[in-house]
C-alpha atoms as a PDB file:
ATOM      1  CA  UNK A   1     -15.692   0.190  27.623  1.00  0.00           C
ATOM      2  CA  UNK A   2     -13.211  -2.676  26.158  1.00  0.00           C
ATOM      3  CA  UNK A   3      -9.970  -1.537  24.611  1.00  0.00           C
ATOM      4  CA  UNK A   4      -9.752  -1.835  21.086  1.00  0.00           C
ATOM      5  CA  UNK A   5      -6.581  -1.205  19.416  1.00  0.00           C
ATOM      6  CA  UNK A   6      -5.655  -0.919  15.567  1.00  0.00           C
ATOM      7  CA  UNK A   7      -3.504  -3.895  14.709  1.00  0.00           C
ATOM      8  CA  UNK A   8      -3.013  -3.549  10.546  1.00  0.00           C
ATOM      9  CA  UNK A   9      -4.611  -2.845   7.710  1.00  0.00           C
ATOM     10  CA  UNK A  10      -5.126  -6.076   5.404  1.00  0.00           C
ATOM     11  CA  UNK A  11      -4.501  -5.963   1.603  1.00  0.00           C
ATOM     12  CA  UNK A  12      -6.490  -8.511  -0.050  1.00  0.00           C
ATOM     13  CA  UNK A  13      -3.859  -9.614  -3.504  1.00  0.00           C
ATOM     14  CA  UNK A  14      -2.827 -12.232  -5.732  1.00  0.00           C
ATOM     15  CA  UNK A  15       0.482 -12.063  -4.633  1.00  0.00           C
ATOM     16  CA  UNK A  16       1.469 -11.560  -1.028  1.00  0.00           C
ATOM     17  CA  UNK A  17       4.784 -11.432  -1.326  1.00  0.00           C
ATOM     18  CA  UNK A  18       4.839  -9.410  -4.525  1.00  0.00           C
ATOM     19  CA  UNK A  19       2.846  -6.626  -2.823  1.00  0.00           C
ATOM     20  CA  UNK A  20       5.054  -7.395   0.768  1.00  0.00           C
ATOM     21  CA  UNK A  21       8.075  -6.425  -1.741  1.00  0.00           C
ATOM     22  CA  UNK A  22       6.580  -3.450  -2.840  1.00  0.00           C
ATOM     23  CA  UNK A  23       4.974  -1.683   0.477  1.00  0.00           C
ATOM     24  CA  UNK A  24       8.221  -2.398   2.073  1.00  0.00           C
ATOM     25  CA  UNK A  25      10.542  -0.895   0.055  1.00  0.00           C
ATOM     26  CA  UNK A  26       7.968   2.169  -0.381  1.00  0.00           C
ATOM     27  CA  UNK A  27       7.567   2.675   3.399  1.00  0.00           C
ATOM     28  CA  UNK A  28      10.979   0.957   4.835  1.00  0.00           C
ATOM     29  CA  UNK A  29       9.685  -1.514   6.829  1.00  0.00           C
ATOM     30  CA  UNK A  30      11.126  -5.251   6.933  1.00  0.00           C
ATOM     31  CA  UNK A  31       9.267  -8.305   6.153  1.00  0.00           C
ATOM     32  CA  UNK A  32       7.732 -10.523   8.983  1.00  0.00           C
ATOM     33  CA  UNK A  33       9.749 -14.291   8.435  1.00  0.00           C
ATOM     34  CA  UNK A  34       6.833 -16.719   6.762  1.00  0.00           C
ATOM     35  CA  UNK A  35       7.197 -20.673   6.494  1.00  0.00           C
ATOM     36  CA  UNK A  36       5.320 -21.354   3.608  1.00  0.00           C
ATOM     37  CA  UNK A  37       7.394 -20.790  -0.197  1.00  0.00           C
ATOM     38  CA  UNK A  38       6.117 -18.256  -1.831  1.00  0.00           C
ATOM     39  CA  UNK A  39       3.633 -19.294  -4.788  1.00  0.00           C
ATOM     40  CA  UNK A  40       1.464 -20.732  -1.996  1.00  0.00           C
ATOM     41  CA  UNK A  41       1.764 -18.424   1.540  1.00  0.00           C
ATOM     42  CA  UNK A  42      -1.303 -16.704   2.065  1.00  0.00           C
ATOM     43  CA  UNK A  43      -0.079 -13.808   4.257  1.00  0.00           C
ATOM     44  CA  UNK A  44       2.703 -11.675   4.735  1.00  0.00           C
ATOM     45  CA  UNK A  45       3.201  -8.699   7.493  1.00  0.00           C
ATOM     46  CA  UNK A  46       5.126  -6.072   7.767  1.00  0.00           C
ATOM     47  CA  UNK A  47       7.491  -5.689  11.042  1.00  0.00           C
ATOM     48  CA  UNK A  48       6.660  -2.480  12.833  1.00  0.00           C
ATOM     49  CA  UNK A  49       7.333  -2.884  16.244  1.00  0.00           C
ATOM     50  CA  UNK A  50       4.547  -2.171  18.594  1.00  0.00           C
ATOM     51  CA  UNK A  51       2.661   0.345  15.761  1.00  0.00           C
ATOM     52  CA  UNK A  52       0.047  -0.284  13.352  1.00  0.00           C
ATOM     53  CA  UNK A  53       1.536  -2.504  10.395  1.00  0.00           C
ATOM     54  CA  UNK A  54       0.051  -3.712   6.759  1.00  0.00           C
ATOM     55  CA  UNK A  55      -1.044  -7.203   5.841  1.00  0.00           C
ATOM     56  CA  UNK A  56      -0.856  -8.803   2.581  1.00  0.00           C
ATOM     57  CA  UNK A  57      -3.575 -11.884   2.646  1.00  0.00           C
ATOM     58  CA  UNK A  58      -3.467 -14.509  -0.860  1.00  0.00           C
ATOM     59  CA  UNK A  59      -7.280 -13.353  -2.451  1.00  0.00           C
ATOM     60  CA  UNK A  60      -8.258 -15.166  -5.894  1.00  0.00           C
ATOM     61  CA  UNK A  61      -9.249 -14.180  -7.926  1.00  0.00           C
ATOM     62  CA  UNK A  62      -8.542 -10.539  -7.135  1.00  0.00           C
ATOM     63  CA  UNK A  63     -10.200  -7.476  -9.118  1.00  0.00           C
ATOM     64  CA  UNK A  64      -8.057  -4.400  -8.786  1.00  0.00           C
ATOM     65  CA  UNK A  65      -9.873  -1.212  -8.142  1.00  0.00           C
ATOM     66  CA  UNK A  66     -11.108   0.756 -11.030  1.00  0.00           C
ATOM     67  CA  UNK A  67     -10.360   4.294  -9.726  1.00  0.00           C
ATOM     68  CA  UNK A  68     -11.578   6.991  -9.626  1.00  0.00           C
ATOM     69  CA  UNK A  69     -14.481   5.455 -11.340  1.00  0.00           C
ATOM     70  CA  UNK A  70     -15.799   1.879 -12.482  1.00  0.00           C
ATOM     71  CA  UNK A  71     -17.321  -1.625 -11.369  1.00  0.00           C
ATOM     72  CA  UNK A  72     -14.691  -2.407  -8.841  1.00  0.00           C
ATOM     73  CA  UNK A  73     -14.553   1.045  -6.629  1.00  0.00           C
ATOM     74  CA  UNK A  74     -11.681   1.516  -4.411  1.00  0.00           C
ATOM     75  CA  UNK A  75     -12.291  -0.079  -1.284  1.00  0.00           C
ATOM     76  CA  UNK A  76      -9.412   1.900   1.282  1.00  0.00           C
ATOM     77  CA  UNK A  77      -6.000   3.881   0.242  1.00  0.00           C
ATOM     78  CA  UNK A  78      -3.270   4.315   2.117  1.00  0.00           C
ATOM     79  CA  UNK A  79      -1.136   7.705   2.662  1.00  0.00           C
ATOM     80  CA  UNK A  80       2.132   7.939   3.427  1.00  0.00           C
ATOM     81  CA  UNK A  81       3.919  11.430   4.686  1.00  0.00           C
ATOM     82  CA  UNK A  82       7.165  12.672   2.913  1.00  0.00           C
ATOM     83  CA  UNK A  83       9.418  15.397   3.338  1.00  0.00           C
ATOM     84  CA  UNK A  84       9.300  16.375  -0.850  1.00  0.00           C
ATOM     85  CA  UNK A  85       6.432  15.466  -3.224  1.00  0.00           C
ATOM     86  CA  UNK A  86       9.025  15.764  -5.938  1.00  0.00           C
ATOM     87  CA  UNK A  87      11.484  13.092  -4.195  1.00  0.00           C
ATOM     88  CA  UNK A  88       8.619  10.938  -3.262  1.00  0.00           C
ATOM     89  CA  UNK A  89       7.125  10.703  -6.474  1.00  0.00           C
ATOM     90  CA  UNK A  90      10.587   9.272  -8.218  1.00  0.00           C
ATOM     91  CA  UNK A  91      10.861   6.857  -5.241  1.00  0.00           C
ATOM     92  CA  UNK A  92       7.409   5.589  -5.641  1.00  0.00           C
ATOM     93  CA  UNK A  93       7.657   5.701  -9.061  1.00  0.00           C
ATOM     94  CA  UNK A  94      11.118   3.565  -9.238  1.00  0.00           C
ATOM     95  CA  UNK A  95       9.508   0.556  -6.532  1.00  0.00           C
ATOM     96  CA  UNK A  96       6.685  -0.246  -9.808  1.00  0.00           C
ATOM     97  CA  UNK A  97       4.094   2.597  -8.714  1.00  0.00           C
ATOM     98  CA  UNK A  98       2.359   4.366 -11.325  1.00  0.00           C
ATOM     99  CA  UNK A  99       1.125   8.523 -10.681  1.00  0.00           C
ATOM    100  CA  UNK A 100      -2.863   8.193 -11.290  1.00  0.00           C
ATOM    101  CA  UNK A 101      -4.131  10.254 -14.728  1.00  0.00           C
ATOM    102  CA  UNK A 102      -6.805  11.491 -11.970  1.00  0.00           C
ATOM    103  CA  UNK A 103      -5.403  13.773  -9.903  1.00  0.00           C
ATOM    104  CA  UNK A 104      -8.162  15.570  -7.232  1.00  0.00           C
ATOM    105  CA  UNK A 105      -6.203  18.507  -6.851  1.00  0.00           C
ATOM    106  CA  UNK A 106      -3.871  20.415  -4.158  1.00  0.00           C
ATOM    107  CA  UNK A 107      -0.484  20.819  -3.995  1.00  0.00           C
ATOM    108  CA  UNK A 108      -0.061  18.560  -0.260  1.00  0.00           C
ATOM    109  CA  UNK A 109      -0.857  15.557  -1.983  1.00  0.00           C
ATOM    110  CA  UNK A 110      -0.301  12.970  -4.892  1.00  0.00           C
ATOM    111  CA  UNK A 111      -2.010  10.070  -5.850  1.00  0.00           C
ATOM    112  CA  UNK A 112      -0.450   6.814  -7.329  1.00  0.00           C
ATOM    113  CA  UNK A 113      -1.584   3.248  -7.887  1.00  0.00           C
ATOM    114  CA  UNK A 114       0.661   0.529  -6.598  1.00  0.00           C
ATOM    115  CA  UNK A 115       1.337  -2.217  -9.114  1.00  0.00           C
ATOM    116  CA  UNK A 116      -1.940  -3.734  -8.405  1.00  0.00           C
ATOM    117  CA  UNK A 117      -3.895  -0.655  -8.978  1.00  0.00           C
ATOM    118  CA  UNK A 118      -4.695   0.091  -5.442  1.00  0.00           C
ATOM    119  CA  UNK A 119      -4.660   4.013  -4.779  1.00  0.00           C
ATOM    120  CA  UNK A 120      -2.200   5.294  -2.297  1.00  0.00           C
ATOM    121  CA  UNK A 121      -0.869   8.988  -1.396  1.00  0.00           C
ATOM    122  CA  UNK A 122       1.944  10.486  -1.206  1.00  0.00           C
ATOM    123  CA  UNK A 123       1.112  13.443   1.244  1.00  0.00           C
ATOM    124  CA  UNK A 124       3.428  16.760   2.120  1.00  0.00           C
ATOM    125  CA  UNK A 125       4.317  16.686   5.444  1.00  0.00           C
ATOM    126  CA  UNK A 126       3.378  19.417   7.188  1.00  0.00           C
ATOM    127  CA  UNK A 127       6.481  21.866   8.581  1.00  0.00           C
END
């Protein structure tokens, strides 16, 4: 059998950097050095060692997701653990991130959009 192993996740955006800016400050993770200035690079990585990583690839023009329900349907979301919903939540919310008016239920897990609409969670780690 050949060896496949995940790489990234790619988020297609308007803005690479923009969204670069935002997913590292959420998750702490530094930004892979690009050549290109910014109104014109097409993708941007996040440095994470040897581990999976996100992608941020220059789409246009870009439909957010319409979430929960709509003509553009959410395509992937992300979650992310944290120690404290309640913590997590003003974090998110102070990096641009917005806490979705649909909220599936469950007390493990919150859902936000990130400033481009695109769902993410915020999920309770467990003990």
């Amino acid at each position: 059998m050949t060896n496949v192993t995940y790489a990234l996740c790619a988020i297609d955006c308007p803005d690479p950097v923009a969204m670069a800016t935002f997913y590292s400050a959420l998750c702490g993770l530094r930004i892979a050095p690009y050549d290109q200035p910014d109104d014109v690079v097409g993708w941007v990585e996040l440095l994470n060692g040897d581990r999976p990583t996100l992608a941020f690839q220059r789409v246009a023009p870009h439909q957010p997701p319409t979430w929960p329900e709509g003509d553009q349907p959410q395509r992937l979301h992300l979650d992310f653990l944290v120690d404290d919903l309640d913590e997590g939540q003003l974090f998110a919310l102070s990096l641009g991130a917005t806490l979705a008016a649909h909220q599936p239920g469950g007390s493990s897990f919150r859902v936000f959009l990130d400033p481009l609409g695109h769902p993410f969670c915020l999920v309770l780690r467990a003990p």
